[in-house]
Protein backbone atom coordinates (compact mmCIF):
# COMPACT_ATOMS: atom_id res chain seq x y z
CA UNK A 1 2.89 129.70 130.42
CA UNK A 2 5.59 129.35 132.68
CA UNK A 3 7.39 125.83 133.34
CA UNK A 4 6.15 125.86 136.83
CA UNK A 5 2.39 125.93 135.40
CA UNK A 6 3.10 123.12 133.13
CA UNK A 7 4.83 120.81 135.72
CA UNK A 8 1.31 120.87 137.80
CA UNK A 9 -1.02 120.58 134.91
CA UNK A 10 1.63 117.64 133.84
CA UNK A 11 1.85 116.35 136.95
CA UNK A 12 -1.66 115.83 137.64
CA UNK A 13 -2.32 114.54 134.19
CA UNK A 14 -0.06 111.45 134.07
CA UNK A 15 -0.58 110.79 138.05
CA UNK A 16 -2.90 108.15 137.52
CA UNK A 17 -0.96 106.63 134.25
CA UNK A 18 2.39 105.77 136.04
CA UNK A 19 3.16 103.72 139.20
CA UNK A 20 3.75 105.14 142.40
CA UNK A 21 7.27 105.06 142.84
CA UNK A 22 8.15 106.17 138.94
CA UNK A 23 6.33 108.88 139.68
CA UNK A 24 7.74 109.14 142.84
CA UNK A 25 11.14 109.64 141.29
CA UNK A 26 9.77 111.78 139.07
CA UNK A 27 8.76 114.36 141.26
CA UNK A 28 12.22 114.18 143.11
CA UNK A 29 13.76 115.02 139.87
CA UNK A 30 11.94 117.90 138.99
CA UNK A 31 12.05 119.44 142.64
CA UNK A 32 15.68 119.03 142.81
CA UNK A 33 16.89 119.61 139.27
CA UNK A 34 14.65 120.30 136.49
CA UNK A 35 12.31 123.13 138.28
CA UNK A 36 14.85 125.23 140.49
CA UNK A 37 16.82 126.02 136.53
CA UNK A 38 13.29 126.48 134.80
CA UNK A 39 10.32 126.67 136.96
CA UNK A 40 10.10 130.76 136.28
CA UNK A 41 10.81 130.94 132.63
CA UNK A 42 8.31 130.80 129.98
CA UNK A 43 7.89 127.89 127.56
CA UNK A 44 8.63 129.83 124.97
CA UNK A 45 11.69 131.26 126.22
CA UNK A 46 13.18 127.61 126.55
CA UNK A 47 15.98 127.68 124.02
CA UNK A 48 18.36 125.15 122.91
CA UNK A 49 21.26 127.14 124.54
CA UNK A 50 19.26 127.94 127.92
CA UNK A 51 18.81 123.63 127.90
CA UNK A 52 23.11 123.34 127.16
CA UNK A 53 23.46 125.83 129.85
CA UNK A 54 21.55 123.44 132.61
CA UNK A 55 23.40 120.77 130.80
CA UNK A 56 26.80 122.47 131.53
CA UNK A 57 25.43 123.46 135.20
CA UNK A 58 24.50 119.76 135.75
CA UNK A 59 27.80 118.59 134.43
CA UNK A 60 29.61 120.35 137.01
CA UNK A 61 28.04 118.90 140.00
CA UNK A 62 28.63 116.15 142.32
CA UNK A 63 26.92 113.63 143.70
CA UNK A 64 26.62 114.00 147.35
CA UNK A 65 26.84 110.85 148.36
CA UNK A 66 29.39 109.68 146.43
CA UNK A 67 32.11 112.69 146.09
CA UNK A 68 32.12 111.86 142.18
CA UNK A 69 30.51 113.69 138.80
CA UNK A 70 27.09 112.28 138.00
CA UNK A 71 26.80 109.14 135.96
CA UNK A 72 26.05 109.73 132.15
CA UNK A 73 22.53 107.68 132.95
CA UNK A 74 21.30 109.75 135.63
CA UNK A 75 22.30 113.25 133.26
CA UNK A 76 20.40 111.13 130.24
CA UNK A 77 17.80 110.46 133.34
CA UNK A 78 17.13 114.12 134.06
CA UNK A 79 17.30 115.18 130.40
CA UNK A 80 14.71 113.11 129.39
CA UNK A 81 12.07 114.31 132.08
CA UNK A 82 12.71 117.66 130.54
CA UNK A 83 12.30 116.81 127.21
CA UNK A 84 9.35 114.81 128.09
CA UNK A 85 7.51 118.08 129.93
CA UNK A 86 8.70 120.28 126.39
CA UNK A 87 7.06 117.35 124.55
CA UNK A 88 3.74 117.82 126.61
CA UNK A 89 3.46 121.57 125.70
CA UNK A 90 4.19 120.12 122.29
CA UNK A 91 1.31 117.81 121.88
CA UNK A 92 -1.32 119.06 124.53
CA UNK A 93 -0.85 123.10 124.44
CA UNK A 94 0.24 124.56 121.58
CA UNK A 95 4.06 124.74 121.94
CA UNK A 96 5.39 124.99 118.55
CA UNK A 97 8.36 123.17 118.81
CA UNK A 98 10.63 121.36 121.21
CA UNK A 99 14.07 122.72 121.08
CA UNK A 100 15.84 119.60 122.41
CA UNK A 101 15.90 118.60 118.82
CA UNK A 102 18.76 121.27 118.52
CA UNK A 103 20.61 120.11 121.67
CA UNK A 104 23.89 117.70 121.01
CA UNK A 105 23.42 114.21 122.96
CA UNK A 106 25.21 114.09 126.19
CA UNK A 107 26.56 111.07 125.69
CA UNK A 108 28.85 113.19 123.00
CA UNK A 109 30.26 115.18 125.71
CA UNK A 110 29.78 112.95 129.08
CA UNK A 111 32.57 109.99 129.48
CA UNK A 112 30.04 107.01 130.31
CA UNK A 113 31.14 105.61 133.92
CA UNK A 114 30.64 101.45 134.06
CA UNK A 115 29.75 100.40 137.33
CA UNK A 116 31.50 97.51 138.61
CA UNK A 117 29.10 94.76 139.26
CA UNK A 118 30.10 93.25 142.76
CA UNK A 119 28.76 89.30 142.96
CA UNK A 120 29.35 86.24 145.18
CA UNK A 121 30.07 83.00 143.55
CA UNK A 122 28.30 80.15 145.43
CA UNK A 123 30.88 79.71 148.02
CA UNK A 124 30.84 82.90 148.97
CA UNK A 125 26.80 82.70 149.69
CA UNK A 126 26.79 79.59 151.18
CA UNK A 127 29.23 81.09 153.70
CA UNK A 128 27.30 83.98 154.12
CA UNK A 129 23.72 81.47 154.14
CA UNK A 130 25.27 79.42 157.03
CA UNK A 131 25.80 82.61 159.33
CA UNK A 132 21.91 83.52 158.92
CA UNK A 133 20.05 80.36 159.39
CA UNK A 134 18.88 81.28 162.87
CA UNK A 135 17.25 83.59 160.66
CA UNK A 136 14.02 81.81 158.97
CA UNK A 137 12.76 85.17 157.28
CA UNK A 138 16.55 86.09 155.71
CA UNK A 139 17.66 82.54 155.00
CA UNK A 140 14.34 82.07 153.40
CA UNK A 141 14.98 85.69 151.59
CA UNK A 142 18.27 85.01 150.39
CA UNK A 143 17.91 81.32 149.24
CA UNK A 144 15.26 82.82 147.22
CA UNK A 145 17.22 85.72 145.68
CA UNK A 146 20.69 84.21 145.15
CA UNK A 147 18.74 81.04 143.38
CA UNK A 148 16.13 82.65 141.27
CA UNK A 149 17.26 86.04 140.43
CA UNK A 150 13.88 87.71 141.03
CA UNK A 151 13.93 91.24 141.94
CA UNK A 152 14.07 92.10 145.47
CA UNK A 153 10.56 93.89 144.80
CA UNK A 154 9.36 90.53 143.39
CA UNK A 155 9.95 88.45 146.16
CA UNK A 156 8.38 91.00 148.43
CA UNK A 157 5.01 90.93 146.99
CA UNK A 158 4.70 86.93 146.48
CA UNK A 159 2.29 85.53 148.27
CA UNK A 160 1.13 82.20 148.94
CA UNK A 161 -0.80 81.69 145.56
CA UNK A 162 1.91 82.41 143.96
CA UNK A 163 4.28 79.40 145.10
CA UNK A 164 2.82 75.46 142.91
CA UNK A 165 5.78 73.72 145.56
CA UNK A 166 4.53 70.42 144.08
CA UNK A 167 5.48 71.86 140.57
CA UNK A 168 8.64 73.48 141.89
CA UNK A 169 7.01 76.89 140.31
CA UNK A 170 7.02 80.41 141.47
CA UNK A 171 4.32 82.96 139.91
CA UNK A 172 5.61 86.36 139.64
CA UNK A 173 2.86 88.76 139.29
CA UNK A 174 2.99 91.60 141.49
CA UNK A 175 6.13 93.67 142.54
CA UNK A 176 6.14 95.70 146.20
CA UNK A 177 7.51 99.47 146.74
CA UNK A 178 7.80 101.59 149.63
CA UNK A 179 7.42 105.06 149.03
CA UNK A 180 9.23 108.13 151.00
CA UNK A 181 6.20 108.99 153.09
CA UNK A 182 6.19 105.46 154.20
CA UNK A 183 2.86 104.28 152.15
CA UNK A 184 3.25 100.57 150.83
CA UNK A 185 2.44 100.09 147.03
CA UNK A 186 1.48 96.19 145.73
CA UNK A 187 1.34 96.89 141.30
CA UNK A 188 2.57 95.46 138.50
CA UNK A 189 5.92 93.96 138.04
CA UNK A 190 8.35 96.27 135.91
CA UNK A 191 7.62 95.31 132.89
CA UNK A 192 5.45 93.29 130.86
CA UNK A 193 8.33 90.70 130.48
CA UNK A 194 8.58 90.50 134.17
CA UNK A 195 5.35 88.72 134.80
CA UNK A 196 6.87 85.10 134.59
CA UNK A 197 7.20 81.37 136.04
CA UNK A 198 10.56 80.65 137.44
CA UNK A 199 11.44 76.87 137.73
CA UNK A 200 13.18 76.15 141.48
CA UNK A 201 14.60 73.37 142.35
CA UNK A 202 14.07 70.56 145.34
CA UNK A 203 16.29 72.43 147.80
CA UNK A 204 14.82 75.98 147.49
CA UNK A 205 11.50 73.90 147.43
CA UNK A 206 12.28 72.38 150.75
CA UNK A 207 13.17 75.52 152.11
CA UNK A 208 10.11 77.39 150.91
CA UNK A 209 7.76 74.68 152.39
CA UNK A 210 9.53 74.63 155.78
CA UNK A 211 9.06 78.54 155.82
CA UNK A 212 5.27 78.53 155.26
CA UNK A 213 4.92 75.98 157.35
CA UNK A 214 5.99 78.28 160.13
CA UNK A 215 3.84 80.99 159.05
CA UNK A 216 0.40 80.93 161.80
CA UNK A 217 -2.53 80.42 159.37
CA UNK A 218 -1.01 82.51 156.29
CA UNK A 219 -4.08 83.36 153.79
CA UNK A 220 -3.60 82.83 149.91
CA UNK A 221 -3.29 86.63 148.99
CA UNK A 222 -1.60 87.13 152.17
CA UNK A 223 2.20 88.44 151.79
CA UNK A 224 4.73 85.63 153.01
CA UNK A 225 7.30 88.40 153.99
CA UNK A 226 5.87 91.24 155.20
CA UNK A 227 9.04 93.69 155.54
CA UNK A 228 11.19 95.57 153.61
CA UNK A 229 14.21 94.88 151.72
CA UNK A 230 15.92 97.23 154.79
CA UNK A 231 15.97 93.58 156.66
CA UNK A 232 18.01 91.64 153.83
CA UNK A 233 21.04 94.90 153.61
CA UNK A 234 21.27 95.41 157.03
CA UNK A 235 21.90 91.19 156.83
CA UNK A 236 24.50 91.83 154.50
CA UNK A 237 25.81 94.54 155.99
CA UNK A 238 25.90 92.94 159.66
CA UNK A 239 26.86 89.43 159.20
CA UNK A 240 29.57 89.99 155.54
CA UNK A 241 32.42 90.08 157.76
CA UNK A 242 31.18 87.32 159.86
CA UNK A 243 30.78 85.03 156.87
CA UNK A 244 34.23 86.38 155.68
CA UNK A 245 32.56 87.73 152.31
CA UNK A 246 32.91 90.98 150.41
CA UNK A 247 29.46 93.33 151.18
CA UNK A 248 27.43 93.59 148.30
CA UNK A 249 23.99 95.45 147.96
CA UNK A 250 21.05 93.11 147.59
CA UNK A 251 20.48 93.83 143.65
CA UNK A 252 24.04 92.12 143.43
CA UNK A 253 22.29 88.68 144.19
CA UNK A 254 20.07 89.41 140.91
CA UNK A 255 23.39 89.62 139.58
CA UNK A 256 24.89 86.54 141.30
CA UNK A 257 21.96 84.43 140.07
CA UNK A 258 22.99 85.78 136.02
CA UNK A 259 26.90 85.60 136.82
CA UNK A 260 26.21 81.49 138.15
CA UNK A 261 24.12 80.89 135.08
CA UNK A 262 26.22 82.10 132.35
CA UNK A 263 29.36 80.65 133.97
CA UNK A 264 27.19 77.47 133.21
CA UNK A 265 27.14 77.99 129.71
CA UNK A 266 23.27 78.73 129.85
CA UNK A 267 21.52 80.38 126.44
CA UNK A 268 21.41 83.87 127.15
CA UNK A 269 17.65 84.15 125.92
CA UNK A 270 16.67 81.58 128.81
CA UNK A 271 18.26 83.78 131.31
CA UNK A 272 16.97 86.74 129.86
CA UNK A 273 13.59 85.04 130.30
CA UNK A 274 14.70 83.87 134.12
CA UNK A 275 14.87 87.52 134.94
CA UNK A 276 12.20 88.88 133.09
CA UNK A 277 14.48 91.29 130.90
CA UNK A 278 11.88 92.44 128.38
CA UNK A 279 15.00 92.10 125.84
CA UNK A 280 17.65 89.81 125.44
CA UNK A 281 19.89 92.80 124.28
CA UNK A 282 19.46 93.66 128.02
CA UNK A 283 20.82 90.95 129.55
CA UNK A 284 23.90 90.82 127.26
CA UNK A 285 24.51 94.41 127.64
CA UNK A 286 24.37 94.14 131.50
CA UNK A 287 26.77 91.02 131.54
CA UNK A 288 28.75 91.49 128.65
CA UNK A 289 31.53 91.32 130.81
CA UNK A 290 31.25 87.98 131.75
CA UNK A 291 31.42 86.46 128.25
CA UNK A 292 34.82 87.48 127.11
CA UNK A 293 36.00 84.56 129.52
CA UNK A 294 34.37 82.59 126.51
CA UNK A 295 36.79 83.27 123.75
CA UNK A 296 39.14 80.84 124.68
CA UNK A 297 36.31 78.24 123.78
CA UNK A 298 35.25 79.43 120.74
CA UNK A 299 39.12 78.99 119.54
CA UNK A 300 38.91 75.77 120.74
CA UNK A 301 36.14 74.80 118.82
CA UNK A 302 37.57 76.59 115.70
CA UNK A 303 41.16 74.68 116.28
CA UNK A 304 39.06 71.48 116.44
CA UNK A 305 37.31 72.24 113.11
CA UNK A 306 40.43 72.95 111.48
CA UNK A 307 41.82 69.71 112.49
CA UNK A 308 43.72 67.59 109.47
């Protein structure tokens, strides 16, 4: 069987046990990377040096939108929806072996690239807040995002059940995608983790009740921002300047929210909860950065302990 065989029998197998946009991105891998190096040879012929060969081949491209050498996640990305087809032939058809078990990690051979996390303190979005309140949708948005952390997915799929104002609760059950061919996909949130109740305060309670208020009859199960997340970067992209704050993509807020919390000495497992990592290991890993800014207080403490 060739690769190209597989990839539809595959494809149409785990259709209906993934959500839309993973296998979205699936797809987009394999038609760009995976099945123009393999789709004609056999299974069988896969070897451990035909998989360091598209290794090596992937290793020496660029990214076109950037200029630069792909990241070591997005190589460990494609690799893995390789190894994951080879591992279907495995269990479902026979294949006697998957010869990724031979193959060196990448991560060996691949320098890992950190991306630098770009976040506004809270004068920076209260700058940027004021120069959008003519805005009730994106002031409403942003408030939201910049104080809760949620996802930008997240706060696209709430609805009005979701928000207990008198509780100061949000319910987040349900995360929104937009696919390439324009269809509009309500599922599950990422993980299991990320179904959660995030506290607010009275402010962003204020402003959340002023909102609905404005929206003409809304329904319980109806969406209270029906858009895209297009709306909230060309905000930041329009009105950065304006505000006289550095442009940031709209993820970065998640990132704000984390940065703002941990420079408030919050437990890491309570943030990790706030965002729904399904790990605290996550949340440390992604903001590791911020805590060496910490040292200074743990000799402190020690110097104080070791007083005579």
């Amino acid at each position: 069987m060739k690769v190209n065989t597989l990839y539809d029998l595959y494809l149409k197998d785990i259709s209906l046990r993934i959500k839309p946009k993973t296998l979205e991105t699936k797809k987009y891998i394999f038609s760009t990377k995976i099945l123009p190096f393999f789709g004609e040879i056999k299974l069988t012929d896969i070897t451990p040096l035909k998989i360091r060969n598209f290794q090596n081949e992937l290793m020496s491209q660029t990214n076109p939108r950037t200029g630069s050498c792909y990241t070591l996640a997005y190589l460990q990305k494609i690799n893995a929806q390789l190894k994951s087809l080879i591992n279907y032939a495995v269990r479902y058809y026979g294949l006697n072996s998957n010869p990724f078990t031979k193959v060196e990690s990448l991560r060996q051979h691949v320098k890992e690239q950190k991306k630098e996390i770009k976040i506004w303190s809270v004068e920076e979005f209260n700058r940027f807040i004021q120069v959008i309140k003519h805005k009730p949708i994106s002031y409403t948005g942003f408030n939201l995002l910049f104080w809760t952390g949620m996802r930008v997915g997240e706060l696209l799929a709430l609805t009005r059940e979701d928000m207990d104002l008198q509780n100061r609760k949000i319910h987040i059950r349900r995360n929104y995608s937009k696919l390439v061919g324009g269809e509009e996909v309500i599922g599950t949130t990422k993980t299991q983790s990320s179904e959660r109740t995030i506290l607010i305060d009275d402010h962003l309670a204020v402003i959340l009740k002023r909102y609905i208020g404005m929206l003409y009859k809304i329904k319980e199960k109806e969406r209270l921002f029906s858009i895209t997340q297009h709306l909230f970067r060309n905000d930041i992209t329009r009105y950065h300047e304006k505000a006289g704050v550095k442009k940031i993509r709209v993820h970065d807020l998640r990132h704000s929210h984390a940065s703002f919390l941990i420079n408030k000495d919050v437990n890491p497992l309570i943030i990790s909860k706030r965002l729904g990592h399904a790990k605290v290991d996550i949340t440390l890993n992604t903001y590791a950065h911020l805590y060496p800014s910490k040292e200074e207080k743990i000799i402190d403490i020690i110097n104080e302990s070791n007083k005579v």
